[in-house]
PDB file of N, CA and C in Angstrom:
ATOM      1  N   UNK A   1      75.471 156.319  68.826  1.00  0.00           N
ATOM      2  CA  UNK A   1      75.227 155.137  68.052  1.00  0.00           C
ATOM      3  C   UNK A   1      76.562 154.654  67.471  1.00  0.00           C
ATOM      4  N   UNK A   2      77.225 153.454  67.693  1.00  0.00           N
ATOM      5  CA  UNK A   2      78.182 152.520  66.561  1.00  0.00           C
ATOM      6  C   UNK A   2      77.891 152.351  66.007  1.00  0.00           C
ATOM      7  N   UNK A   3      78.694 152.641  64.755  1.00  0.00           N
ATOM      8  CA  UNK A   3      78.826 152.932  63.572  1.00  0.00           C
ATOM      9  C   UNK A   3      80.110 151.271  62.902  1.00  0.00           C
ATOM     10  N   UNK A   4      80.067 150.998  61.728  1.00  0.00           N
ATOM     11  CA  UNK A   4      80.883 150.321  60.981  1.00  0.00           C
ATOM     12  C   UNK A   4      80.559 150.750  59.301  1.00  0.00           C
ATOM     13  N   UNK A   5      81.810 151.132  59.018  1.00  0.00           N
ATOM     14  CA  UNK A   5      81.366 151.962  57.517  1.00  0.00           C
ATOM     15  C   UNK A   5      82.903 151.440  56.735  1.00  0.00           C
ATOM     16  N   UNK A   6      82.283 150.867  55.690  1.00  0.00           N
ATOM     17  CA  UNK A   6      83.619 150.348  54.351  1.00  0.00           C
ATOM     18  C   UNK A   6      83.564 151.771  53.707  1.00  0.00           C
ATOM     19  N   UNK A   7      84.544 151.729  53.146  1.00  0.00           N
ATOM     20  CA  UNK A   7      84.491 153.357  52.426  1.00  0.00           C
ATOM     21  C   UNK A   7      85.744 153.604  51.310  1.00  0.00           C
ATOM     22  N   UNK A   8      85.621 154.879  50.150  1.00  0.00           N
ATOM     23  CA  UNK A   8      87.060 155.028  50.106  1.00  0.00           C
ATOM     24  C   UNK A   8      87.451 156.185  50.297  1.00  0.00           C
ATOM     25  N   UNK A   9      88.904 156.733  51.181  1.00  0.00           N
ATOM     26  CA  UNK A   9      89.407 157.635  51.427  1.00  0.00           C
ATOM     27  C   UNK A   9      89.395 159.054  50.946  1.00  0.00           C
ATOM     28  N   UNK A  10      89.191 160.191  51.052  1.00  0.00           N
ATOM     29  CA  UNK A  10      88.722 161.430  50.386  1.00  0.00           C
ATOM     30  C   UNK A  10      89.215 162.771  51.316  1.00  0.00           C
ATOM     31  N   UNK A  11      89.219 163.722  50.868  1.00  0.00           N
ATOM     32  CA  UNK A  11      89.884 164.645  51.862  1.00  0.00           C
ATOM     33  C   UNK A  11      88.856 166.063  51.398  1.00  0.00           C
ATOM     34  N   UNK A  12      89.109 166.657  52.613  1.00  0.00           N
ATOM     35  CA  UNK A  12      89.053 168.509  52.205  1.00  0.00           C
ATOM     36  C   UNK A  12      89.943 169.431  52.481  1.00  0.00           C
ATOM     37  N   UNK A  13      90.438 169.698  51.945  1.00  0.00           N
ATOM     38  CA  UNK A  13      91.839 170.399  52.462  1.00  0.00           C
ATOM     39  C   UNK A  13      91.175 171.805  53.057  1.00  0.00           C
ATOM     40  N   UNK A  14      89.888 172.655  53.181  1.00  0.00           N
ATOM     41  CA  UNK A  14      89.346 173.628  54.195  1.00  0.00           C
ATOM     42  C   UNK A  14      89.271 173.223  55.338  1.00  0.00           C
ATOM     43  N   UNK A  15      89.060 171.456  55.454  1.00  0.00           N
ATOM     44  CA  UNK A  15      89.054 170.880  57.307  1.00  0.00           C
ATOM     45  C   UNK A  15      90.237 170.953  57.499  1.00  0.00           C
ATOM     46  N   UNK A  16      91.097 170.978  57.482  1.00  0.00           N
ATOM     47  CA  UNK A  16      92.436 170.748  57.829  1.00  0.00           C
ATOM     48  C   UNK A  16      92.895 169.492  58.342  1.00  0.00           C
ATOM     49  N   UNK A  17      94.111 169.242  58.723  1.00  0.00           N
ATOM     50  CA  UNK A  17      94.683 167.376  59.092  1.00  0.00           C
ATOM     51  C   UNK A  17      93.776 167.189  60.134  1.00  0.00           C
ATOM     52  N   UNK A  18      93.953 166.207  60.298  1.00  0.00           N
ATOM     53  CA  UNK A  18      93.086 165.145  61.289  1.00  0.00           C
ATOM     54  C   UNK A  18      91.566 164.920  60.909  1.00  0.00           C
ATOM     55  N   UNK A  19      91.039 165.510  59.927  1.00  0.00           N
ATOM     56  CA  UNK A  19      89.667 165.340  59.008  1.00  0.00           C
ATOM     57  C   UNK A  19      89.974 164.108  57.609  1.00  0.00           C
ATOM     58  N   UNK A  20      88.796 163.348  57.449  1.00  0.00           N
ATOM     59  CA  UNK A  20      88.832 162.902  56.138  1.00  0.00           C
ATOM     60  C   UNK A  20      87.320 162.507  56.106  1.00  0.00           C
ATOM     61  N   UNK A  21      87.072 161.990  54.373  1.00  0.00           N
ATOM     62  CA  UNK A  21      85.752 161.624  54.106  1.00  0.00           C
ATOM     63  C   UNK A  21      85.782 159.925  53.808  1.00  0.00           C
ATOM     64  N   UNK A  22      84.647 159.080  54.592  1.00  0.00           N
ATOM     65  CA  UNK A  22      84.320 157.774  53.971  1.00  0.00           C
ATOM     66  C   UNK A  22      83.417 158.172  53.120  1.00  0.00           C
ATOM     67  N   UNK A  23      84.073 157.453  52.464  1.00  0.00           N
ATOM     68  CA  UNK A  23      82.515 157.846  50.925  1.00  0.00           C
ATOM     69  C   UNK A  23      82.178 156.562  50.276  1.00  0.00           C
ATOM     70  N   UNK A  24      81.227 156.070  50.090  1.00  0.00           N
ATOM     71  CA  UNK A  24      80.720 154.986  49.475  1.00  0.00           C
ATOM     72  C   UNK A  24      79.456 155.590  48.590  1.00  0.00           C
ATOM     73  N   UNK A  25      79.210 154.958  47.279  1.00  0.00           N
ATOM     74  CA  UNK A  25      78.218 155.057  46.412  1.00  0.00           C
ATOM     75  C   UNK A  25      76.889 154.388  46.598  1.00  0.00           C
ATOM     76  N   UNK A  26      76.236 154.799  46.202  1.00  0.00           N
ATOM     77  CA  UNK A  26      74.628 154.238  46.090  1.00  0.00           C
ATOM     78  C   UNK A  26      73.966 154.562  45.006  1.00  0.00           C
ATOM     79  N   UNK A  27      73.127 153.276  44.509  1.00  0.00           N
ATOM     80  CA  UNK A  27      72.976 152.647  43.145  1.00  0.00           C
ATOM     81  C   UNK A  27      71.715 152.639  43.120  1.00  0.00           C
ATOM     82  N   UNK A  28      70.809 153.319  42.326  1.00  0.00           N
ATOM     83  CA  UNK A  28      68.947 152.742  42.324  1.00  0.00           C
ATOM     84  C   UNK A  28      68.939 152.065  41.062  1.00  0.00           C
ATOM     85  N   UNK A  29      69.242 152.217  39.924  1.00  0.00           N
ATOM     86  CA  UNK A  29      69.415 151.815  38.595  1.00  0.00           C
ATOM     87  C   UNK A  29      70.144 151.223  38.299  1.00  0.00           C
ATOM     88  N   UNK A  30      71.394 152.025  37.655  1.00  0.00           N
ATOM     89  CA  UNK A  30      72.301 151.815  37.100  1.00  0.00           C
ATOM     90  C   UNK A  30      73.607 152.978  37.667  1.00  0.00           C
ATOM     91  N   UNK A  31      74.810 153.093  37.183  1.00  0.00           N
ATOM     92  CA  UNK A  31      75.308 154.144  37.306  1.00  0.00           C
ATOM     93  C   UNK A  31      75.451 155.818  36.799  1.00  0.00           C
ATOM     94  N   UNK A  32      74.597 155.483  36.276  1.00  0.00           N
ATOM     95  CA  UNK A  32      74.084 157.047  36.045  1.00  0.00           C
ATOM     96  C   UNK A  32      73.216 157.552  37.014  1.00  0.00           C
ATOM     97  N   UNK A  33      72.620 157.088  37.724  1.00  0.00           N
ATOM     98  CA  UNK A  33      71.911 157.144  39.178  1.00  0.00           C
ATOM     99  C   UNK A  33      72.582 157.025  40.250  1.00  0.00           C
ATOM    100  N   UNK A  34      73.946 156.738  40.296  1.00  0.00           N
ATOM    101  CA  UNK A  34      75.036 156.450  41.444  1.00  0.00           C
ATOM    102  C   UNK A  34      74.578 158.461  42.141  1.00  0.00           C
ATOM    103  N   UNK A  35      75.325 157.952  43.343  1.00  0.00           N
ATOM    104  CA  UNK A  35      75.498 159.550  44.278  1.00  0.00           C
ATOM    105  C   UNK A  35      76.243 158.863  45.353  1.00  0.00           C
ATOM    106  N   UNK A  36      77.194 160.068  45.514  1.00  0.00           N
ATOM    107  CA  UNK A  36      78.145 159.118  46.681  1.00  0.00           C
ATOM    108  C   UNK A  36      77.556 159.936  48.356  1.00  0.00           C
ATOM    109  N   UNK A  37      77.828 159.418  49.074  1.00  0.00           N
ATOM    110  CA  UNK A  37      77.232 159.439  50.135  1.00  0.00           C
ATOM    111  C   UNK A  37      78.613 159.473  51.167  1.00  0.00           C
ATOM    112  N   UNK A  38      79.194 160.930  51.720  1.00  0.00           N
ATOM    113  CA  UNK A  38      80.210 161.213  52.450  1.00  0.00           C
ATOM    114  C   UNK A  38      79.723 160.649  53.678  1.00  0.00           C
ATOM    115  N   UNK A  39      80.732 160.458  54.618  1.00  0.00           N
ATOM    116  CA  UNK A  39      80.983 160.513  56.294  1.00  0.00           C
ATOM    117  C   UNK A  39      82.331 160.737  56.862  1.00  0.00           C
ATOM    118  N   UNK A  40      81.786 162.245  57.182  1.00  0.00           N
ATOM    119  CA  UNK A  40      83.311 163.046  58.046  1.00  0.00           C
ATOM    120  C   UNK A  40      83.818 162.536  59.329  1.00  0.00           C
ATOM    121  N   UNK A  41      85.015 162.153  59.319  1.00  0.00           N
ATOM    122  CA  UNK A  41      85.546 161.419  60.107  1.00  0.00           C
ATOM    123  C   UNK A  41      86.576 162.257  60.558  1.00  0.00           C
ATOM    124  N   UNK A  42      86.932 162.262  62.305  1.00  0.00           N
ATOM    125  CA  UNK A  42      88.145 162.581  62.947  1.00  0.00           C
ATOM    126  C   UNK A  42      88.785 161.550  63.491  1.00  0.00           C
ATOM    127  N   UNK A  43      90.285 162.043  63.068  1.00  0.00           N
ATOM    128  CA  UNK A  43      91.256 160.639  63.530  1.00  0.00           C
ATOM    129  C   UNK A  43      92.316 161.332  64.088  1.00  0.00           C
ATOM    130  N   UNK A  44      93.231 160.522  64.298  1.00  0.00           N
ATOM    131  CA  UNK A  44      94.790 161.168  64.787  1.00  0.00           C
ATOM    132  C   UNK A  44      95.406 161.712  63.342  1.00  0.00           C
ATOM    133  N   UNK A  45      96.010 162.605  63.354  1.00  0.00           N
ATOM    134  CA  UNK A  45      96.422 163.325  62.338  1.00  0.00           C
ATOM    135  C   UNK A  45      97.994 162.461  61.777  1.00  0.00           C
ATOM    136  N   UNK A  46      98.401 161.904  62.648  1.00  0.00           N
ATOM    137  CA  UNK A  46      99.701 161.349  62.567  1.00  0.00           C
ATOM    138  C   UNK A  46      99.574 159.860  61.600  1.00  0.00           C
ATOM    139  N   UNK A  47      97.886 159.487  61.587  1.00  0.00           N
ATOM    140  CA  UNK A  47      97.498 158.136  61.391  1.00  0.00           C
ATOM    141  C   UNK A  47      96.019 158.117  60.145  1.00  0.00           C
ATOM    142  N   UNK A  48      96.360 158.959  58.895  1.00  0.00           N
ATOM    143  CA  UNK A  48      95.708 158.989  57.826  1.00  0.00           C
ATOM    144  C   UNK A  48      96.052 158.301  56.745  1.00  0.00           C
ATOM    145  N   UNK A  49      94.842 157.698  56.377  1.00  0.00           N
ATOM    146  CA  UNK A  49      95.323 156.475  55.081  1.00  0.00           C
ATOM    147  C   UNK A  49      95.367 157.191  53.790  1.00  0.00           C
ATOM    148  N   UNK A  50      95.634 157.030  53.086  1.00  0.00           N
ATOM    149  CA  UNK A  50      96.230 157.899  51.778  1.00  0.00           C
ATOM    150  C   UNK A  50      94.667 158.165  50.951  1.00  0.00           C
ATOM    151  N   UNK A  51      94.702 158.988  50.162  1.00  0.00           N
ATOM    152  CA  UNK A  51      93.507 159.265  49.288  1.00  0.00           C
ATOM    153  C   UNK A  51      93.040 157.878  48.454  1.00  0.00           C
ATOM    154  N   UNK A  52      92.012 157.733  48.220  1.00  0.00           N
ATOM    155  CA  UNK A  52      91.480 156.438  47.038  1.00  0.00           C
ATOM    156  C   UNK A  52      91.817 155.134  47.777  1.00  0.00           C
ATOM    157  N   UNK A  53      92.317 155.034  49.467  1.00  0.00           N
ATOM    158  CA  UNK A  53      92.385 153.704  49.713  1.00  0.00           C
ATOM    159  C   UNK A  53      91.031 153.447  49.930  1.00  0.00           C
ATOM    160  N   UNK A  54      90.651 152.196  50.053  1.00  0.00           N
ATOM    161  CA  UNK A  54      89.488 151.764  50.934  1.00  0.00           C
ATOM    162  C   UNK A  54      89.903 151.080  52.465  1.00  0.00           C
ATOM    163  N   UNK A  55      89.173 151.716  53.412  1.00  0.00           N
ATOM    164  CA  UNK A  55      88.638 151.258  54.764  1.00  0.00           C
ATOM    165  C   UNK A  55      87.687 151.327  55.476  1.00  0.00           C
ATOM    166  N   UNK A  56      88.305 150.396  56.383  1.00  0.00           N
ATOM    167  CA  UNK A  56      86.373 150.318  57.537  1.00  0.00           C
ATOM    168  C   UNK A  56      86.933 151.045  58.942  1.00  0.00           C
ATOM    169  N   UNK A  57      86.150 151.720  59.141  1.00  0.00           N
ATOM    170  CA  UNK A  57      86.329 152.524  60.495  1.00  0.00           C
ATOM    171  C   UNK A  57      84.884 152.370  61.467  1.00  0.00           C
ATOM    172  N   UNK A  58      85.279 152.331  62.336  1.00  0.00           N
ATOM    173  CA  UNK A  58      84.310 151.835  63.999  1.00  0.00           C
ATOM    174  C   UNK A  58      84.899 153.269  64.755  1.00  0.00           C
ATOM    175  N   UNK A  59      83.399 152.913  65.207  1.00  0.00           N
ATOM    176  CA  UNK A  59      83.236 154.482  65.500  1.00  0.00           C
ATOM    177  C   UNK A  59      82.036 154.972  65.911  1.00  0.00           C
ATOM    178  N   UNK A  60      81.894 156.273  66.712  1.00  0.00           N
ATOM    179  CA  UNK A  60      80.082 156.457  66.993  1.00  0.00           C
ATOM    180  C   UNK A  60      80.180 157.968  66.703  1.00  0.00           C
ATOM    181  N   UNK A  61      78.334 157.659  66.054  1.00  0.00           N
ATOM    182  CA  UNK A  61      78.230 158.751  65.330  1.00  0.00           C
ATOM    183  C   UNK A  61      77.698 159.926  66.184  1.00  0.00           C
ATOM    184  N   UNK A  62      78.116 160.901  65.626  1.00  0.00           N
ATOM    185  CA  UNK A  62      77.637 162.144  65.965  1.00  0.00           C
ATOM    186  C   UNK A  62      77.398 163.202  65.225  1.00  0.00           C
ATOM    187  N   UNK A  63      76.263 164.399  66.010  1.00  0.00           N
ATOM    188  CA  UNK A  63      76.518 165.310  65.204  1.00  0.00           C
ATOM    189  C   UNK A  63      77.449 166.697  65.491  1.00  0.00           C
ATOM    190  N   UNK A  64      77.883 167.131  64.277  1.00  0.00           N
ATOM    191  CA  UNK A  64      78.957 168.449  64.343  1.00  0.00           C
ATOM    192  C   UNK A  64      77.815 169.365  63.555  1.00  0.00           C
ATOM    193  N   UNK A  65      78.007 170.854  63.827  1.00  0.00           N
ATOM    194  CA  UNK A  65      78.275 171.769  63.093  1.00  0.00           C
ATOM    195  C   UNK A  65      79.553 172.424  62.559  1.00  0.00           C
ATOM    196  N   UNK A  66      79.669 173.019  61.236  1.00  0.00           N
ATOM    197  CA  UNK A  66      80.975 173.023  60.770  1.00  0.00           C
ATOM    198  C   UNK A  66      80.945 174.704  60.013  1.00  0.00           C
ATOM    199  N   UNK A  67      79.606 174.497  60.377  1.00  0.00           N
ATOM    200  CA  UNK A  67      78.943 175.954  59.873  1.00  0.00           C
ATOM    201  C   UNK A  67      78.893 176.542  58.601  1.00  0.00           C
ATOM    202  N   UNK A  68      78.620 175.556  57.727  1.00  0.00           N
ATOM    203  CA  UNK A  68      78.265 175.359  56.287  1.00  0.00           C
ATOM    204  C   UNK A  68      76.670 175.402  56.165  1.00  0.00           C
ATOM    205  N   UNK A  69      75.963 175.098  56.831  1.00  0.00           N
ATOM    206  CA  UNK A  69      74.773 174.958  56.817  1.00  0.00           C
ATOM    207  C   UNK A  69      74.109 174.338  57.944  1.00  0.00           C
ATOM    208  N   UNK A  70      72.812 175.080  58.705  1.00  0.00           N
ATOM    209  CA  UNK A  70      72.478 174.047  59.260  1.00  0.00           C
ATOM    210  C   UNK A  70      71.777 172.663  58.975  1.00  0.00           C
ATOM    211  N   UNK A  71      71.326 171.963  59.750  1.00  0.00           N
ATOM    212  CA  UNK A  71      70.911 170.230  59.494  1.00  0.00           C
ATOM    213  C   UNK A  71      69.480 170.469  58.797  1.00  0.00           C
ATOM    214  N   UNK A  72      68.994 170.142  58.554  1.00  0.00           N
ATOM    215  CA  UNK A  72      67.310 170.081  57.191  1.00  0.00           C
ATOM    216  C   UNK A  72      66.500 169.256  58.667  1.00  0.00           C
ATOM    217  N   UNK A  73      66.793 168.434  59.592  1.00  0.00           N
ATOM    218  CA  UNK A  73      65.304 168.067  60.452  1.00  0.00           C
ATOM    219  C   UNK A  73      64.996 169.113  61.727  1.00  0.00           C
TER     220      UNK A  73
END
């Protein structure tokens, strides 16, 4: 599936380079109800946007195991 996701930049330093997180928030209320909502992304390691920028990345989704847990369906 293509994917198009606005986001802002986030890292884990256990994935190592070429990993980062889009993260965007979601709102039912107010912000005390906010929860941010990650999407792990692989890129070229040579070509990472800095922490706290915002971007849109295109792209198709998939699934990984990373072996943190398996998937809940």
């Amino acid at each position: 599936m293509r994917v198009v996701i606005d986001g802002v930049v986030g890292r884990e330093p256990r994935l190592g380079s070429g990993w980062l997180y889009v993260t965007r928030s979601l709102k039912w209320c107010c912000t005390a109800d906010a929860v941010k909502l990650p999407t792990l992304v692989r890129t070229d390691p040579g070509n990472v946007p800095q922490d706290a920028a915002w971007i849109r990345i295109f792209g198709v989704l998939d699934v990984i195991y990373l072996g943190y847990r398996e998937p809940c369906w």
